[in-house]
Protein backbone atom coordinates (compact mmCIF):
# COMPACT_ATOMS: atom_id res chain seq x y z
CA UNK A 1 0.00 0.00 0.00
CA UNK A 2 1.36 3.56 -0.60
CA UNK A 3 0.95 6.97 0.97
CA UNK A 4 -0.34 10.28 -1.55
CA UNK A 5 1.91 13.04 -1.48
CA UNK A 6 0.11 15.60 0.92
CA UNK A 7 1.14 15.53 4.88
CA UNK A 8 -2.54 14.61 5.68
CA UNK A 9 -3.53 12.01 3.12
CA UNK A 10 -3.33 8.64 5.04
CA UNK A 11 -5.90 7.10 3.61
CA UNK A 12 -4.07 6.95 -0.14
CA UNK A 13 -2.79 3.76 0.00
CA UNK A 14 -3.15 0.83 -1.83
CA UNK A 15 -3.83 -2.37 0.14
CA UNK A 16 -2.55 -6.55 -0.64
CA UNK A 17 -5.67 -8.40 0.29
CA UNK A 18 -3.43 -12.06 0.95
CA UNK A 19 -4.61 -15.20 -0.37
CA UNK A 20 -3.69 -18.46 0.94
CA UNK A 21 -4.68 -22.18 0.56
CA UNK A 22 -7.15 -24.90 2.05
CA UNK A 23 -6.89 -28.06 0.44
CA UNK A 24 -7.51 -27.84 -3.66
CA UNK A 25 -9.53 -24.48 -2.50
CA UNK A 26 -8.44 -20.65 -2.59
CA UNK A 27 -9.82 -18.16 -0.06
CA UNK A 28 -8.72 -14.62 0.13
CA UNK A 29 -8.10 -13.18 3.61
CA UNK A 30 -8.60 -10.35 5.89
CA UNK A 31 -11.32 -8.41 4.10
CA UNK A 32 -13.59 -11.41 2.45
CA UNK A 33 -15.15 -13.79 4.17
CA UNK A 34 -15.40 -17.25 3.13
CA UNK A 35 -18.23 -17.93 0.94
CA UNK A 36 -20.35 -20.84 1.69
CA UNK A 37 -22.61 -22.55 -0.84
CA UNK A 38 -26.55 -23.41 0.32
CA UNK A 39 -27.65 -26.32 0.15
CA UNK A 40 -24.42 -28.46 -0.97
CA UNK A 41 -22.08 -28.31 2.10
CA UNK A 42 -21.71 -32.15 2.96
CA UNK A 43 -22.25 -33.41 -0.51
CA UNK A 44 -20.98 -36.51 -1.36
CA UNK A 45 -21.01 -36.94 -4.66
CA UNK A 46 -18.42 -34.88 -7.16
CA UNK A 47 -17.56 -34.34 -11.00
CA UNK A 48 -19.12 -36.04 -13.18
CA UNK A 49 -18.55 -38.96 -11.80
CA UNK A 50 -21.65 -38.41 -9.57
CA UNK A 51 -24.60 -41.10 -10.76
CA UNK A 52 -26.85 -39.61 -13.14
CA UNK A 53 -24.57 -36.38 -14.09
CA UNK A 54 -22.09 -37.64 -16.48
CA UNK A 55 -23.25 -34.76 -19.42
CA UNK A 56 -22.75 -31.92 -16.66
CA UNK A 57 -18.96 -31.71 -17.45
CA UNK A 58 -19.25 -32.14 -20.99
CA UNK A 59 -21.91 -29.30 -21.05
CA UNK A 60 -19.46 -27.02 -19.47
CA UNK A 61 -16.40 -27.83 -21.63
CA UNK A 62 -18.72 -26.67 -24.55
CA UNK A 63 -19.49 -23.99 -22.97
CA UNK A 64 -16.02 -23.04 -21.86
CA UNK A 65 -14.62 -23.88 -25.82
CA UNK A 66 -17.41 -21.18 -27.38
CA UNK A 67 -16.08 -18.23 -24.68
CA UNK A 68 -12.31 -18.83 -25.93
CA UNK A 69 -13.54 -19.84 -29.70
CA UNK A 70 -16.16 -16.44 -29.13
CA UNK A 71 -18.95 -18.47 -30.02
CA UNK A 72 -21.76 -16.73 -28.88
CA UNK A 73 -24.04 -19.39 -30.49
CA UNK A 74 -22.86 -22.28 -28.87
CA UNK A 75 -22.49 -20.19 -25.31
CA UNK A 76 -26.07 -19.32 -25.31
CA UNK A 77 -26.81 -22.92 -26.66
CA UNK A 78 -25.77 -23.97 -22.81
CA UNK A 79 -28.50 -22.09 -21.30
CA UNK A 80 -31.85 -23.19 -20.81
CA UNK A 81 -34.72 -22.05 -22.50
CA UNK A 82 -36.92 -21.05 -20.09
CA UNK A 83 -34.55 -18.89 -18.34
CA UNK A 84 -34.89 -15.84 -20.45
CA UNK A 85 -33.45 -13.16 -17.99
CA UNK A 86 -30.17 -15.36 -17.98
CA UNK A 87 -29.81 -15.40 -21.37
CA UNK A 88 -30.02 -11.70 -21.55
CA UNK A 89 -27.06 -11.42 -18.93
CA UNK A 90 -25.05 -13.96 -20.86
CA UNK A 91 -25.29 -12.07 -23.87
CA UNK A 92 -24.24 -8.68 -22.49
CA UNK A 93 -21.36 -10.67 -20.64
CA UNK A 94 -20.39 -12.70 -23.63
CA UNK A 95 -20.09 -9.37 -25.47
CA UNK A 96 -18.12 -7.86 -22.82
CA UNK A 97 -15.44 -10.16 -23.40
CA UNK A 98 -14.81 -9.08 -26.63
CA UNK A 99 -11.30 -7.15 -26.03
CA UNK A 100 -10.25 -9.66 -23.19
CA UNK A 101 -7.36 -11.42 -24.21
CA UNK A 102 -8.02 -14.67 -22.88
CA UNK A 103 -5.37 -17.32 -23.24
CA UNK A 104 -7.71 -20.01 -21.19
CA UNK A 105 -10.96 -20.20 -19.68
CA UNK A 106 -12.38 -23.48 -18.20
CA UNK A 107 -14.94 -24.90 -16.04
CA UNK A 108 -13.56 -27.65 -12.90
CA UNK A 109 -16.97 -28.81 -11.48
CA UNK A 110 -16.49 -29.52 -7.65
CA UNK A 111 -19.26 -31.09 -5.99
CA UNK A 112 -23.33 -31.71 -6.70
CA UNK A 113 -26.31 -31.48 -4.74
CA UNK A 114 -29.39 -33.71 -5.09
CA UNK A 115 -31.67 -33.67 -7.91
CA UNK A 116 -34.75 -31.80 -7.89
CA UNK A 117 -37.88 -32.02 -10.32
CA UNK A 118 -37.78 -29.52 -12.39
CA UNK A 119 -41.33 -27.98 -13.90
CA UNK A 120 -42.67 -29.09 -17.30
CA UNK A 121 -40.57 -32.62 -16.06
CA UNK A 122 -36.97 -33.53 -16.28
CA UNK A 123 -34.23 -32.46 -13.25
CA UNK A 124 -32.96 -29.77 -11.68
CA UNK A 125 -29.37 -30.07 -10.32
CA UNK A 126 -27.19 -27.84 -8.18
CA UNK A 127 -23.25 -27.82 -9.45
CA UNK A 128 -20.41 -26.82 -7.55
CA UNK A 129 -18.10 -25.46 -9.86
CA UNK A 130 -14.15 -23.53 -10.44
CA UNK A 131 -14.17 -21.24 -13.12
CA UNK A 132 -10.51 -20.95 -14.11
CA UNK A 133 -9.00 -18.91 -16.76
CA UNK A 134 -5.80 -16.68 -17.79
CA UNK A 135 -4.90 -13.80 -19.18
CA UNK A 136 -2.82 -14.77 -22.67
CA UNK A 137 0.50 -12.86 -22.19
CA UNK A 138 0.24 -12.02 -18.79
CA UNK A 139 -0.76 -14.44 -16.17
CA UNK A 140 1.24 -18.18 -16.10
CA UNK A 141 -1.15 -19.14 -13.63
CA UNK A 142 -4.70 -19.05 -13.68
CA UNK A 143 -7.08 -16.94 -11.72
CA UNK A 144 -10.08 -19.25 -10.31
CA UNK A 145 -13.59 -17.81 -9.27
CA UNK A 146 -16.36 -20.23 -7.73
CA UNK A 147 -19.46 -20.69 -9.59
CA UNK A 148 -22.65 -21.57 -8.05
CA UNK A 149 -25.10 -23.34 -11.28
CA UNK A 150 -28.60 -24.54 -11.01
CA UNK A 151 -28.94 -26.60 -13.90
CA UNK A 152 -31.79 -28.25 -15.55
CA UNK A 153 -32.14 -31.65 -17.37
CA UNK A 154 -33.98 -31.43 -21.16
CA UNK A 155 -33.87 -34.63 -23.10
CA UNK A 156 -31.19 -36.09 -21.42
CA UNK A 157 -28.67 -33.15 -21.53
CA UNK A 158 -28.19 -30.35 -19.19
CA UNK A 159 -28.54 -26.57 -19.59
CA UNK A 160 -27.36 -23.89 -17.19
CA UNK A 161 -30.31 -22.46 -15.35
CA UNK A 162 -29.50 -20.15 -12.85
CA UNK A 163 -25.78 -18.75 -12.33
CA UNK A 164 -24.11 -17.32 -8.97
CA UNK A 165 -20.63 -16.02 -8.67
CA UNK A 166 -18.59 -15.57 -5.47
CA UNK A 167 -17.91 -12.18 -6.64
CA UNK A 168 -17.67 -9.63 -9.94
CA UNK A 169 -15.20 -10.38 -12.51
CA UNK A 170 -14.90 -7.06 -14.53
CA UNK A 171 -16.75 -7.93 -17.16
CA UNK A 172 -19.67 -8.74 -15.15
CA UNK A 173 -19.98 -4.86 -15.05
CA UNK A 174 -19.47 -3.89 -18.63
CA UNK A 175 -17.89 -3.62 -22.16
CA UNK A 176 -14.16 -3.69 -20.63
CA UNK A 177 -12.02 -2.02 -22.97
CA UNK A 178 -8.26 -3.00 -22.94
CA UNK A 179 -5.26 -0.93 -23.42
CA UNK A 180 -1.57 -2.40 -23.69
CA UNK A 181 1.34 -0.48 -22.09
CA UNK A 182 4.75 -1.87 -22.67
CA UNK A 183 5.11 -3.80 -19.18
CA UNK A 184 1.48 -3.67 -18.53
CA UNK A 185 -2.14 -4.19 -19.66
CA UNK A 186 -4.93 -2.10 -18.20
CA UNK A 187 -8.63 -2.66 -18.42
CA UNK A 188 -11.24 -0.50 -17.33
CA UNK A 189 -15.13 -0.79 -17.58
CA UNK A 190 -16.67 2.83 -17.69
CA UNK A 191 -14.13 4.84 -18.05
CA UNK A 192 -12.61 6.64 -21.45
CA UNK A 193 -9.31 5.21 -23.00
CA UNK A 194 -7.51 8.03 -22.58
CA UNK A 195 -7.58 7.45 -18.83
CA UNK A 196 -6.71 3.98 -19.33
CA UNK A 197 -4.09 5.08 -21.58
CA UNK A 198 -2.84 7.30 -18.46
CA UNK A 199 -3.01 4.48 -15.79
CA UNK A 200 -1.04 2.14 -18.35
CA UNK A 201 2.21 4.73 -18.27
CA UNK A 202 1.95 5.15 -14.90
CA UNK A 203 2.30 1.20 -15.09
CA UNK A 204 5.21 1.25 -17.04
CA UNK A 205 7.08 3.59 -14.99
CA UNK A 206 6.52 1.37 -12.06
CA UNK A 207 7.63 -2.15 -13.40
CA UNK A 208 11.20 -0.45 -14.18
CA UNK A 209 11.54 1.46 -10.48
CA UNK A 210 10.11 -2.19 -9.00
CA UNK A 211 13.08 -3.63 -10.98
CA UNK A 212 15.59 -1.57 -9.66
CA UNK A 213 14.18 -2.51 -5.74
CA UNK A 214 13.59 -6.35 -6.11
CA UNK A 215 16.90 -7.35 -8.40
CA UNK A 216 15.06 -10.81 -8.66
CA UNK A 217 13.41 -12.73 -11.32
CA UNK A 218 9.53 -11.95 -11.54
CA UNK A 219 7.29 -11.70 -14.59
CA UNK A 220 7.93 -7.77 -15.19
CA UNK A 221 4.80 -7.00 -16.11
CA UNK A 222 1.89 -5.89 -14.01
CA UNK A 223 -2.49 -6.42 -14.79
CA UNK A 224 -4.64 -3.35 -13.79
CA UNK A 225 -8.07 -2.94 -13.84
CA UNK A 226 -10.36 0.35 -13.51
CA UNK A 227 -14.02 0.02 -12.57
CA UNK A 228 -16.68 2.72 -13.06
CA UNK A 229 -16.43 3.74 -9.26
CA UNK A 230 -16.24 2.86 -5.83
CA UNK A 231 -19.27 0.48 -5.55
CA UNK A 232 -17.81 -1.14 -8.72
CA UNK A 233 -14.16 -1.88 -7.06
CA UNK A 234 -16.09 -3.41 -4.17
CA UNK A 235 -18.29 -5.51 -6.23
CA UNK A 236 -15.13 -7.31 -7.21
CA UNK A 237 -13.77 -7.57 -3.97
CA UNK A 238 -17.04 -8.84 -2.48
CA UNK A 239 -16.42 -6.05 0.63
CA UNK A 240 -18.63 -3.17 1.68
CA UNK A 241 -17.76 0.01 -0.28
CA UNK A 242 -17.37 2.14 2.53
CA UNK A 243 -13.75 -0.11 3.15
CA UNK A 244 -11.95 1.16 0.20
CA UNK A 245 -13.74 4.86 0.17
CA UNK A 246 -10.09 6.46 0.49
CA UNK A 247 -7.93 3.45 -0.59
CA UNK A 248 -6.32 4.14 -3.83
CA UNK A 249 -5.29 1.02 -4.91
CA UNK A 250 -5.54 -2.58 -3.87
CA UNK A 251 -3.47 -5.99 -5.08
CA UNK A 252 -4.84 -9.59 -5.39
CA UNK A 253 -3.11 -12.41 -5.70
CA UNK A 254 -2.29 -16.08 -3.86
CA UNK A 255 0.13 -16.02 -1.82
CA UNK A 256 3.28 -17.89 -3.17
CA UNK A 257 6.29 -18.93 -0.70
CA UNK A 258 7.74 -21.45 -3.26
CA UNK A 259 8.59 -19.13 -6.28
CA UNK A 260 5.10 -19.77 -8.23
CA UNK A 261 3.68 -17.02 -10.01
CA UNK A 262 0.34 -16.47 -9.57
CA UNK A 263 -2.07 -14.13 -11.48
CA UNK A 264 -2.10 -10.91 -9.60
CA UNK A 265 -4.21 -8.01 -10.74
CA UNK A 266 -4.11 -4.16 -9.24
CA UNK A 267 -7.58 -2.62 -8.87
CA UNK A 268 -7.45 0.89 -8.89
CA UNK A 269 -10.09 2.99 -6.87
CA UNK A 270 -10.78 5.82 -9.85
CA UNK A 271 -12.43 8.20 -6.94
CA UNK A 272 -9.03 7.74 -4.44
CA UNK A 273 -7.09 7.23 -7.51
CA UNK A 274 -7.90 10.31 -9.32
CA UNK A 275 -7.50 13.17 -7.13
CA UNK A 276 -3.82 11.69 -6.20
CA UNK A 277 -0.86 14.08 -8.15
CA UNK A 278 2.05 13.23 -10.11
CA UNK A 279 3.86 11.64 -7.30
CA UNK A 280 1.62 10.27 -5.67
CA UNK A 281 0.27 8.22 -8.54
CA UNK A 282 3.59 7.09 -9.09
CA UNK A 283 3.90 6.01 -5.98
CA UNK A 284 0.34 4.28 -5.76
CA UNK A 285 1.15 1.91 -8.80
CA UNK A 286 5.06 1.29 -7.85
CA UNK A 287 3.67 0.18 -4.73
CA UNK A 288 1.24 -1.93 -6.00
CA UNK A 289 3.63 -3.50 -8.60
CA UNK A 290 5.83 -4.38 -6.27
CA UNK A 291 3.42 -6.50 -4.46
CA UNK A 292 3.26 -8.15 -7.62
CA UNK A 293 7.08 -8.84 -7.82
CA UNK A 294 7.45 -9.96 -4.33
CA UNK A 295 4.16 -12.19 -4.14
CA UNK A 296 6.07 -15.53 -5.06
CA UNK A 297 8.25 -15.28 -1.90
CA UNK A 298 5.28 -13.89 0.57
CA UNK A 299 4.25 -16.36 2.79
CA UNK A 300 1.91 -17.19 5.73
CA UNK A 301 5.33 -16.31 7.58
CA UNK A 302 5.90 -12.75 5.88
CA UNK A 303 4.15 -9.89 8.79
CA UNK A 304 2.52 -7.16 6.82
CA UNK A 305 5.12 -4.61 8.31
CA UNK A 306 7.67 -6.40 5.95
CA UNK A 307 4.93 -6.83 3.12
CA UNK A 308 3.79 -3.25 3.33
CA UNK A 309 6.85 -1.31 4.36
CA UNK A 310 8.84 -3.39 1.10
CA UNK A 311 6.28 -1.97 -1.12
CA UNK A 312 6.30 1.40 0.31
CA UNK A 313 9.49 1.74 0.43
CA UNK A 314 10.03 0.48 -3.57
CA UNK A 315 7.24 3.14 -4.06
CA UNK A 316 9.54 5.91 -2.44
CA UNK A 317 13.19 4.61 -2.84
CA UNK A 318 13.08 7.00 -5.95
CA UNK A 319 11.22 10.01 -4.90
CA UNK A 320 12.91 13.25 -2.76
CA UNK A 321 10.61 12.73 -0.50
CA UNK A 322 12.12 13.10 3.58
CA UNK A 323 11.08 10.61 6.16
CA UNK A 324 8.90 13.75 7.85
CA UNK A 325 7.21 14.08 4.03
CA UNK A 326 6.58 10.69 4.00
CA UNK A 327 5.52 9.32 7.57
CA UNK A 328 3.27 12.31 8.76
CA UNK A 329 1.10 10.26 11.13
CA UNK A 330 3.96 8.94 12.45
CA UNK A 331 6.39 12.22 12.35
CA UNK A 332 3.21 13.65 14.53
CA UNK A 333 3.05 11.24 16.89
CA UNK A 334 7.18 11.13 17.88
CA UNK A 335 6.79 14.48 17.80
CA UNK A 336 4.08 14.06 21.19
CA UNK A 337 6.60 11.99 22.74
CA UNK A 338 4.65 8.40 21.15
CA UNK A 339 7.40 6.50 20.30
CA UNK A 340 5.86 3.12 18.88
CA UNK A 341 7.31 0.63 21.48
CA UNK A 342 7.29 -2.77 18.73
CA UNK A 343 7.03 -3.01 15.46
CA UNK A 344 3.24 -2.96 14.01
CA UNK A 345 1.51 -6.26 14.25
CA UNK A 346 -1.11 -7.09 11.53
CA UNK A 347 -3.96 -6.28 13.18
CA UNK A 348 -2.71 -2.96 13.32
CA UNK A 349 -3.75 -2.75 9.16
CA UNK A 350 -7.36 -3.71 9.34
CA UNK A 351 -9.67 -1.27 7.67
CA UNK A 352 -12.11 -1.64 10.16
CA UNK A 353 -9.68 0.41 13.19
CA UNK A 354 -8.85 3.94 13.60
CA UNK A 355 -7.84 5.49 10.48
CA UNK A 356 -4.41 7.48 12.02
CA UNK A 357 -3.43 4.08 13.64
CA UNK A 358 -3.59 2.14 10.62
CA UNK A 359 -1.57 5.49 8.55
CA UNK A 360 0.92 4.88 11.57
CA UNK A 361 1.15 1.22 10.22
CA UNK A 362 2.17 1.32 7.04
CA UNK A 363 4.53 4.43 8.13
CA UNK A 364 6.56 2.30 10.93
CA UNK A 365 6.75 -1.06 8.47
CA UNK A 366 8.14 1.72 5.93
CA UNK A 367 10.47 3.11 8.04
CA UNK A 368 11.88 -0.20 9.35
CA UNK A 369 12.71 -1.49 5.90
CA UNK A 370 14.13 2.42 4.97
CA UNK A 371 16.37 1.61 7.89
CA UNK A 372 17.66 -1.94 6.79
CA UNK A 373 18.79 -0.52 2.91
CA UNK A 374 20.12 2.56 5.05
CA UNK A 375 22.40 0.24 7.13
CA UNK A 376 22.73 -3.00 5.36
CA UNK A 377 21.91 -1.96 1.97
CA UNK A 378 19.11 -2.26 -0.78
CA UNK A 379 20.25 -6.49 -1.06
CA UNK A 380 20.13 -7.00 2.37
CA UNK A 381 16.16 -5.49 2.47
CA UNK A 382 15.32 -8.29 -0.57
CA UNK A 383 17.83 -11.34 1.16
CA UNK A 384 15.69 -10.73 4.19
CA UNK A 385 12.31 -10.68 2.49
CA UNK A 386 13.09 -13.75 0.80
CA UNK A 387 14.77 -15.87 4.13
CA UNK A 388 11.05 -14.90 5.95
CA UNK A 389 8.48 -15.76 3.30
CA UNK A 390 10.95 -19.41 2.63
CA UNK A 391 10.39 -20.57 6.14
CA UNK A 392 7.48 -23.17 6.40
CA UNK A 393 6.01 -21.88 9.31
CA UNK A 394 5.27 -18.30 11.11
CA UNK A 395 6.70 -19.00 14.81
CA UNK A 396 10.43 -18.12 14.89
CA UNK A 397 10.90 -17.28 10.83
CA UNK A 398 11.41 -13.27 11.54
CA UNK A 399 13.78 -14.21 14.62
CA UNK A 400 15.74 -16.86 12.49
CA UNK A 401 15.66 -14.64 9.31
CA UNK A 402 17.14 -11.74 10.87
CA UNK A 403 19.74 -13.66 12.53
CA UNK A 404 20.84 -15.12 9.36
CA UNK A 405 20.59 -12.03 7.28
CA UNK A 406 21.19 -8.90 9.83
CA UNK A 407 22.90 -10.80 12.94
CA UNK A 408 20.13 -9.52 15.07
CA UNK A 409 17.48 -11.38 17.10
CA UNK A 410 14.28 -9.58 16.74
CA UNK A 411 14.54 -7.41 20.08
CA UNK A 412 17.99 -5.87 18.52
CA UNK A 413 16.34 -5.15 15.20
CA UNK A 414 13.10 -3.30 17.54
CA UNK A 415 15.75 -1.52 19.27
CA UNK A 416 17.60 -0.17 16.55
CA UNK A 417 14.11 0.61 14.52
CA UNK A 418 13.10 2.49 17.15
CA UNK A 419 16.48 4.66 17.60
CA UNK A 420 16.08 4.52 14.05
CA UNK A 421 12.42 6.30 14.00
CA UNK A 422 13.65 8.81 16.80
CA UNK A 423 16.71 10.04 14.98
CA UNK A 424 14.64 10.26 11.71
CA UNK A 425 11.37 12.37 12.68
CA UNK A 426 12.47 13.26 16.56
């Protein structure tokens, strides 16, 4: 997440919402609950290897072939009938597709429920199911979003009756349009191309500064996307809108720890966004890009202060801007004689505390990584990052990375951080 370029603007930041694994299953963390399907928790039966729904796969291969092959014909051929209003949505979401480059896009069916009648005879079924596609050029792993179908037996062979997602995908709002930058591609739904245009430089002005912070292998390219407004960016993060009202930017990805690379994308706020400046802007999206870069060696282990402060500080490392310019909360507060006594804990970055505390955050985990490319140097900042998020568990890795890399036991490193802070905005 990154700060805006005024003394008093705490709330532009961007903000990694983490992602981490159960089992074959995704969730995403901290600001989206997990979603829970009605009706099928318990089932037994999965795939189509569940009696009686051996076509339900095969329906939604077809149906996954005509989105890549754009066959509108075929796509609507999947749904049934009688559900008119869904056929009207699947049109005007087929057609927003158009520009997406879409390298894959397939359909994983989970789990069933039992079968219903359905009215004028045949079945009804519920389906479980893992929509799972990438971006061509861009994304070398997929991104997955869980589908919730009621489908309906005609004649032996299954149609999709009802559709539920677990959240927006951006063209669930609109035509997206799609603009390529040179290390980045930006799509926005609602909003004018020369805007997008805009958002793509400030892109590719990012991937190069990220570059010059990481020095490690990462895909050096970044996926942005734009909604029409507020209620739009939370629609795709399935959170109340009044969470994001001054964030400027947010990242999404899983979580990697083993060197994967997972499909990321950086959703921009356009009412946060837009009234940042120059700098700040710059900031925003170097910030966010660098979440990008480092996701494959962020762990479960990896606190936020490191997460957040690494990004911050890649967002900054290039700037003029003093440690008074760019830690105001936290300037303010040493200045009353509240010098933070440990480093920030995660909690301390929820959206849902006060908003000075949470500014104070993202200024301390900042200011702690500032302090190790002060001392150590810019490689010792990345060696560290990368010895926390390898370690397989959270007890002890921070201790046992900063020994290895810093010959300091976390106490030491609080110590000197805090000396650090007082030195810097006392």
């Amino acid at each position: 997440m990154t700060a805006g370029t005024g003394p008093r603007r705490p709330y532009d930041r961007g903000v990694e919402l983490r992602r981490r694994r159960v089992g074959r299953r995704t969730v995403l963390c901290a600001a989206v609950a997990a979603l829970t399907l009605p009706g099928l928790a318990g089932c037994g039966s999965t795939g189509e290897h569940a009696p009686g729904t051996a076509g339900v796969q095969r329906m939604l291969d077809r149906r996954a072939a005509a989105v890549r092959e754009r066959d509108e014909t075929t796509f609507l051929a999947t749904v049934d009938r009688d559900a008119t209003a869904l056929r009207a949505r699947q049109r005007k979401v087929f057609g927003n597709l158009a520009q997406v480059p879409l390298a894959s896009w397939e359909y994983r069916v989970r789990g069933t429920g039992g079968f219903t009648p359905a009215a004028g005879g045949g079945k009804r079924l519920a389906v479980r199911a893992d929509l799972r596609y990438r971006l061509a050029g861009y994304d070398t792993a997929p991104v997955t979003v869980e589908r919730e179908l009621t489908l309906a037996e005609r004649g032996g062979r299954w149609y999709v009756a009802a559709e539920e997602s677990g959240g927006d995908q951006l063209w669930d709002q609109g035509p997206v349009t799609v603009v390529r930058g040179a290390h980045s591609l930006v799509m926005g739904v609602g909003q004018d191309r020369a805007r997008l245009r805009a958002l793509a430089d400030d892109a590719d002005r990012a991937v190069p500064a990220v570059d010059a912070a990481w020095r490690g292998a990462w895909a050096h390219r970044v996926v942005i996307e734009l909604p029409a407004s507020l209620e739009r960016m939370a629609g795709l993060l399935s959170a109340p809108a009044a969470s994001y009202s001054g964030i400027a930017a947010v990242t999404t990805g899983e979580v990697g720890g083993a060197g994967a690379a997972p499909a990321d994308r950086v959703i921009v706020n356009p009412e946060a966004y837009g009234t940042l400046g120059t700098l700040g802007r710059q900031v925003v999206l170097t910030h966010e890009t660098a979440h990008v870069a480092t996701r494959p060696y962020t762990s479960s282990a990896t606190p936020l202060w490191l997460s957040e402060g690494f990004a911050d500080w890649a967002g900054y490392r290039a700037t003029d801007r003093t440690a008074r310019e760019a830690a105001p909360e936290l300037a303010h507060a040493v200045a009353r004689g509240q010098l933070p006594a440990r480093l920030p804990a995660d909690a301390d970055f929820g959206f849902t505390g006060e908003a000075r505390r949470l500014a104070r955050a993202y200024e301390e985990g900042w200011l702690a990584c500032r302090m190790i490319a002060d001392k150590w140097g810019d490689a010792k900042l990345v060696e560290l990052y990368r010895a926390v998020g390898a370690a397989r568990q959270r007890d002890g890795a921070l201790d046992a990375a900063l020994h290895d890399v810093l010959g300091l036991d976390t106490a030491e490193f609080t110590a000197r951080w805090r000396s650090y802070t007082k030195a810097e905005l006392g």
